[in-house]
Protein backbone atom coordinates (compact mmCIF):
# COMPACT_ATOMS: atom_id res chain seq x y z
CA UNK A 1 -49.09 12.93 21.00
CA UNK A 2 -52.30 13.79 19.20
CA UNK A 3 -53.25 17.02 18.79
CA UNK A 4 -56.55 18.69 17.91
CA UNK A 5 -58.00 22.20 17.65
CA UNK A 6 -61.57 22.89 19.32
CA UNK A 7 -63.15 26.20 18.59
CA UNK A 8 -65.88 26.96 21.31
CA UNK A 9 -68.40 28.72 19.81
CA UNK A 10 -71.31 30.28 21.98
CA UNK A 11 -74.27 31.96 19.98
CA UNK A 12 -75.74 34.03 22.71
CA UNK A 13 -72.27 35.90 23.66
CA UNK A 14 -73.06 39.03 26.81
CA UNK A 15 -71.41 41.54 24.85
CA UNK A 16 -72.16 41.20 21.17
CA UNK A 17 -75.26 38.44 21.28
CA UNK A 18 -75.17 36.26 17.38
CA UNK A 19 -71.27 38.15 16.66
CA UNK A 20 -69.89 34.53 15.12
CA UNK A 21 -73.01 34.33 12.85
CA UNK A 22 -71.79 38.24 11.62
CA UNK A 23 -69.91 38.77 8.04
CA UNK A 24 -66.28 38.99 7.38
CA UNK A 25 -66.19 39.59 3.83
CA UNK A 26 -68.42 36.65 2.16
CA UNK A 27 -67.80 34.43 5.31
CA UNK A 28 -69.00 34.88 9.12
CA UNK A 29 -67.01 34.74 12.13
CA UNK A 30 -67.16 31.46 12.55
CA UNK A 31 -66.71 29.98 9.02
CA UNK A 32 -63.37 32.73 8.74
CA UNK A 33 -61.76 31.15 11.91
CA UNK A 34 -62.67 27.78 11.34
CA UNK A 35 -61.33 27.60 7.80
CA UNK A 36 -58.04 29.79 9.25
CA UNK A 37 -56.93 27.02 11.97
CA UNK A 38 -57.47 24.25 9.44
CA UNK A 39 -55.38 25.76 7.18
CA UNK A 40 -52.67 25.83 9.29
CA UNK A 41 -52.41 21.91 8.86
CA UNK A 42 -50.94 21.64 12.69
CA UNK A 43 -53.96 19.73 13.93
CA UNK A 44 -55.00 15.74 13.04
CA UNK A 45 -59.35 16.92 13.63
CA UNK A 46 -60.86 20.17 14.11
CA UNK A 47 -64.14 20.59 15.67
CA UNK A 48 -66.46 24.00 16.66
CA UNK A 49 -67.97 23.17 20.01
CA UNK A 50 -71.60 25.02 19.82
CA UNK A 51 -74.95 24.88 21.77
CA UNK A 52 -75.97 26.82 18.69
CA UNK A 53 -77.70 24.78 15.84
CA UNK A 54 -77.40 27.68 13.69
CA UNK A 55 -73.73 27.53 14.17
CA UNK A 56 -73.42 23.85 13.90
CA UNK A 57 -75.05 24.27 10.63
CA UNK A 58 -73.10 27.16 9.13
CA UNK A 59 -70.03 24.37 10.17
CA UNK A 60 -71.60 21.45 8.90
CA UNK A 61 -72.89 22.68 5.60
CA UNK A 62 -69.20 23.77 4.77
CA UNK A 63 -68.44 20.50 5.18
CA UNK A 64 -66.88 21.04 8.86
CA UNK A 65 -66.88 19.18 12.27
CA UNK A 66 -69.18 20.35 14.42
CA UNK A 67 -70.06 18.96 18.19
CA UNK A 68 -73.29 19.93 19.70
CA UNK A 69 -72.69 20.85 23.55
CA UNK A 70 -75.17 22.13 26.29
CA UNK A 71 -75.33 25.34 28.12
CA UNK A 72 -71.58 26.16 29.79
CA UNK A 73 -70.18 28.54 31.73
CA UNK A 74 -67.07 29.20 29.93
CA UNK A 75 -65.58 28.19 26.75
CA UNK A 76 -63.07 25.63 28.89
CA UNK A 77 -66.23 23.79 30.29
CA UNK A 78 -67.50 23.34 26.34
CA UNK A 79 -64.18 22.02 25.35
CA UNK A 80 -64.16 19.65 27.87
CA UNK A 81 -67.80 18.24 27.03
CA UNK A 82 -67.13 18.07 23.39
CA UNK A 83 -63.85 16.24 23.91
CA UNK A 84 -64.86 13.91 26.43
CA UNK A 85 -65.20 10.67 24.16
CA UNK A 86 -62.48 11.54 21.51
CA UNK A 87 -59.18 9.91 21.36
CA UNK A 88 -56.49 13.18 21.91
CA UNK A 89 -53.55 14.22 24.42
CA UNK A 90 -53.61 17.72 23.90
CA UNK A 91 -56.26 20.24 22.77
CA UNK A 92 -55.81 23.64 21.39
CA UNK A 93 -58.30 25.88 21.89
CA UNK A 94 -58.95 28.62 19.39
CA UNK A 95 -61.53 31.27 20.12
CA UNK A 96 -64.37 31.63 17.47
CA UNK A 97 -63.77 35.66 17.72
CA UNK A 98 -59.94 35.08 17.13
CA UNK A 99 -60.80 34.72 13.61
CA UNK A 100 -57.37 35.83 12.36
CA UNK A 101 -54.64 33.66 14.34
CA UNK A 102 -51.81 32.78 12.42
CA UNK A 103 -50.05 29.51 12.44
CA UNK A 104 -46.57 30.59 14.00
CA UNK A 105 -48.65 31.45 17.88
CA UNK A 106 -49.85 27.49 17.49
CA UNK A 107 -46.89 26.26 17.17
CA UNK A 108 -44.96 27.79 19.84
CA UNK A 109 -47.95 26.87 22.10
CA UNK A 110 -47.76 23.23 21.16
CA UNK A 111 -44.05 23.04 21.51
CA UNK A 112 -44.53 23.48 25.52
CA UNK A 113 -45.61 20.50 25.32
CA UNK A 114 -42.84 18.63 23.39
CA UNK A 115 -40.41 20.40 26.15
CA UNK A 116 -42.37 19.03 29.63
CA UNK A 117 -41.64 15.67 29.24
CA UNK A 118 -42.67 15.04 33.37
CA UNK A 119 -46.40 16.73 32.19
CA UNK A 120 -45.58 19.50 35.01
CA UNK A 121 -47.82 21.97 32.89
CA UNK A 122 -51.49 21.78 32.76
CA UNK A 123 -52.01 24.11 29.97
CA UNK A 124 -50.26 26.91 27.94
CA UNK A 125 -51.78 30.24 26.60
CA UNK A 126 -50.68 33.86 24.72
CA UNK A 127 -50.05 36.89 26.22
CA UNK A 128 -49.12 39.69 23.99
CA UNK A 129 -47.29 43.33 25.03
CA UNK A 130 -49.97 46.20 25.83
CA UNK A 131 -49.34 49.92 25.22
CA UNK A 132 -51.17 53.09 26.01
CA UNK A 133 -53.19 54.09 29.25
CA UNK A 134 -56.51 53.11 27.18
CA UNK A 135 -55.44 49.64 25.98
CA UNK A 136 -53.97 49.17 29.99
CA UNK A 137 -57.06 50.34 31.42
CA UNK A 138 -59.56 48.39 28.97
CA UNK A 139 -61.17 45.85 31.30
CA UNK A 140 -62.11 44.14 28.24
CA UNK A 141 -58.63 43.11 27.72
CA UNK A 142 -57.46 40.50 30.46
CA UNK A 143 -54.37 41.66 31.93
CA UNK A 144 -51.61 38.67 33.16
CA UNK A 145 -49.02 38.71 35.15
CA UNK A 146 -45.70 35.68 35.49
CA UNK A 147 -43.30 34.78 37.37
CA UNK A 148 -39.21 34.98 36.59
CA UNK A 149 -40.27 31.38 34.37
CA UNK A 150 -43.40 32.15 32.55
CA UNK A 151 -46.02 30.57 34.50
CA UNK A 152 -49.16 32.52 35.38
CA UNK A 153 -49.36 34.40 38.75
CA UNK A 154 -52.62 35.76 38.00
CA UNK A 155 -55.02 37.34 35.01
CA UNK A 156 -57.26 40.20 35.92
CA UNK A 157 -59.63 42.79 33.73
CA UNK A 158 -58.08 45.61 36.01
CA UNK A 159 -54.37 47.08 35.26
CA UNK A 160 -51.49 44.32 36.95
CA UNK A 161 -48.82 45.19 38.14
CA UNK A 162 -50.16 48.35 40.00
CA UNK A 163 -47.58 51.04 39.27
CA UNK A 164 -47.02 52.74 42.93
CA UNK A 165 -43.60 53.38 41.47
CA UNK A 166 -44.08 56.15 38.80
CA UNK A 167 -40.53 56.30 37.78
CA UNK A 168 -40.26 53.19 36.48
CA UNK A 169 -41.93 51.72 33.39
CA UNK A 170 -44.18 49.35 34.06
CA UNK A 171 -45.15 46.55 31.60
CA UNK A 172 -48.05 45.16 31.03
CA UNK A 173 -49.53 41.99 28.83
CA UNK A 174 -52.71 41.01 27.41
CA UNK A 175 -53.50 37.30 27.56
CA UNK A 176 -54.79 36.68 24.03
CA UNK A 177 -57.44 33.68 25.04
CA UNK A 178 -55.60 30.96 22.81
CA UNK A 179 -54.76 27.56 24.77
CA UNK A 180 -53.63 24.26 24.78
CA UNK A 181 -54.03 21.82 27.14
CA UNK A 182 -53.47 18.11 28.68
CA UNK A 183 -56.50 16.29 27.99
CA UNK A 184 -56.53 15.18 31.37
CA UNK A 185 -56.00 18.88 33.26
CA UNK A 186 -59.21 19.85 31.15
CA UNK A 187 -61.48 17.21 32.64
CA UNK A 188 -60.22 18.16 35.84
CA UNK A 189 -61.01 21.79 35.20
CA UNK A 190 -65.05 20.60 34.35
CA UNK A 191 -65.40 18.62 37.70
CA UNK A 192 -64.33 21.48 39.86
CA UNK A 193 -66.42 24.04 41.19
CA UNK A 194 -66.07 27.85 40.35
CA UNK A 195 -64.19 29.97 43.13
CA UNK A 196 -64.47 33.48 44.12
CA UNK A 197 -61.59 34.87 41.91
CA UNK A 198 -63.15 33.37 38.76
CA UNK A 199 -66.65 34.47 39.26
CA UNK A 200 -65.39 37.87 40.43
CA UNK A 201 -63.45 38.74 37.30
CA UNK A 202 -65.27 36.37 34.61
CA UNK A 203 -61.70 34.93 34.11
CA UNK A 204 -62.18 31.08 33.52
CA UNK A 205 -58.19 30.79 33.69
CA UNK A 206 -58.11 31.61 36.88
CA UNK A 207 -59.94 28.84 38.04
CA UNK A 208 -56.86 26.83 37.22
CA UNK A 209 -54.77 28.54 39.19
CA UNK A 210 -56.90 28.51 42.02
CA UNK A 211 -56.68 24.70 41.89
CA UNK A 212 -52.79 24.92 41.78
CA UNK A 213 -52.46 23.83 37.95
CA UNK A 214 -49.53 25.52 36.06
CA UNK A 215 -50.61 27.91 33.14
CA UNK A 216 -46.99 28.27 30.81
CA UNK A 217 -47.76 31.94 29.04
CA UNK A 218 -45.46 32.88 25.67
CA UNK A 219 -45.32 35.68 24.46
CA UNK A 220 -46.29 36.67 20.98
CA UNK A 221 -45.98 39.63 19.00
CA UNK A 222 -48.95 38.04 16.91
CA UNK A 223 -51.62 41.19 16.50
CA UNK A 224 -54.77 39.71 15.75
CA UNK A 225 -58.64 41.06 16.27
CA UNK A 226 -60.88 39.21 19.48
CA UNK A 227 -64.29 40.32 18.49
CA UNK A 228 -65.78 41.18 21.56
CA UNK A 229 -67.87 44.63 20.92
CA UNK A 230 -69.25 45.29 17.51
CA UNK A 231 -66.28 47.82 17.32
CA UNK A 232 -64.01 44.82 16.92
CA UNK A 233 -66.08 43.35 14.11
CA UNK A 234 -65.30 47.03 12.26
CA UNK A 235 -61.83 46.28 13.05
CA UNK A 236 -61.48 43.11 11.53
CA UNK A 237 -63.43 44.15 8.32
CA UNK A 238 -60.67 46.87 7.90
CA UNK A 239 -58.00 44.57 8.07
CA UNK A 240 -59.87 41.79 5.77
CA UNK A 241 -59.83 45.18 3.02
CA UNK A 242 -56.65 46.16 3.58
């Protein structure tokens, strides 16, 4: 199988608008989580998928691959665009505001693969053990939910499983928006329209299970920083210091 790494990287993001372009230390976002999954030496390319020449540039000029996409929806839709024409069987897709992923989450995403010899699974992703009635309640932190085998039942920004039953302890999990994925479910996932579910939660993994697709979710006690509010970008600075 060949393997690459795409990192979608939208300039314009809702919540924190140019965050990718923003310093880590002497690097950006961008340059920080590029440089981070090529270390790693898992992957035979790695690109940034961008609309943004500015970030196609900050990629380039460090002597990078960068693809130039149009305007998409979600970062699954960009993938898909900037992968259309290159030779690959599976693509793992980092998050440019994931800019501190290690190498051991990669790896146990990729080995899903090695282990589904009849290609029953579409695509694989991180969830990651949530604590604390703030972290739970966060709807900027995607909630998931599996069945008895790992596979995804459903993601939502609001706190699932509902705990009706106070006297039990209730888990919950954070789906930490790393994934890899069949070439082929990917392009499937571009041609099909977006569904009630997905445009009601701004979940694009949920459009895959609305199609029937299998989403495999391991869990990782990986603690990394998604940038999402400038908050997060404090975060990350503190633990590039310390």
């Amino acid at each position: 199988m060949k393997i690459i790494a795409v990192i979608p990287a939208r300039y314009e993001a809702s919540r924190f608008p140019g965050k990718l372009m923003q310093l880590l230390g002497k690097k950006t976002v961008i340059a920080t989580t590029y440089e981070n999954v090529v270390e790693t030496a898992l992957f035979e390319e790695v690109f940034v998928a961008t609309d943004s020449e500015i970030i196609f540039n900050e990629i380039t000029t460090l002597g990078g691959n960068a693809v130039m996409t149009g305007e998409h929806e979600t970062g699954s839709d960009r993938i898909a665009a900037a992968v259309a024409n290159i030779d690959c069987d599976i693509i793992v897709n980092v998050q440019g505001d994931e800019p501190f992923l290690k190498k051991g989450p990669l790896q146990q995403l990729m080995s899903v693969f090695e282990d589904d010899p009849e290609e029953k699974i579409s695509l694989a992703s991180l969830k990651i053990k949530l604590y604390g009635k703030e972290e739970v309640e966060n709807p900027n932190n995607v909630k998931v939910i599996t069945d008895n085998q790992g596979f995804a039942l459903y993601f939502s920004r609001s706190p699932i499983p509902f705990a009706r039953e106070q006297n039990l302890e209730t888990e919950y999990f954070k789906h930490i928006g790393v994934y890899a994925f069949r070439k082929k479910a990917l392009l499937k996932f571009a041609a099909l329209p977006m569904r009630p579910l997905e445009i009601a939660e701004k979940i694009e993994c949920i459009r895959y299970l609305e199609y029937g697709m299998k989403i495999k979710m391991i869990e990782t006690d990986f603690l990394g920083v998604g940038i999402d509010v400038p908050e997060d970008l404090e975060k990350a600075r503190a633990i590039l210091k310390g």
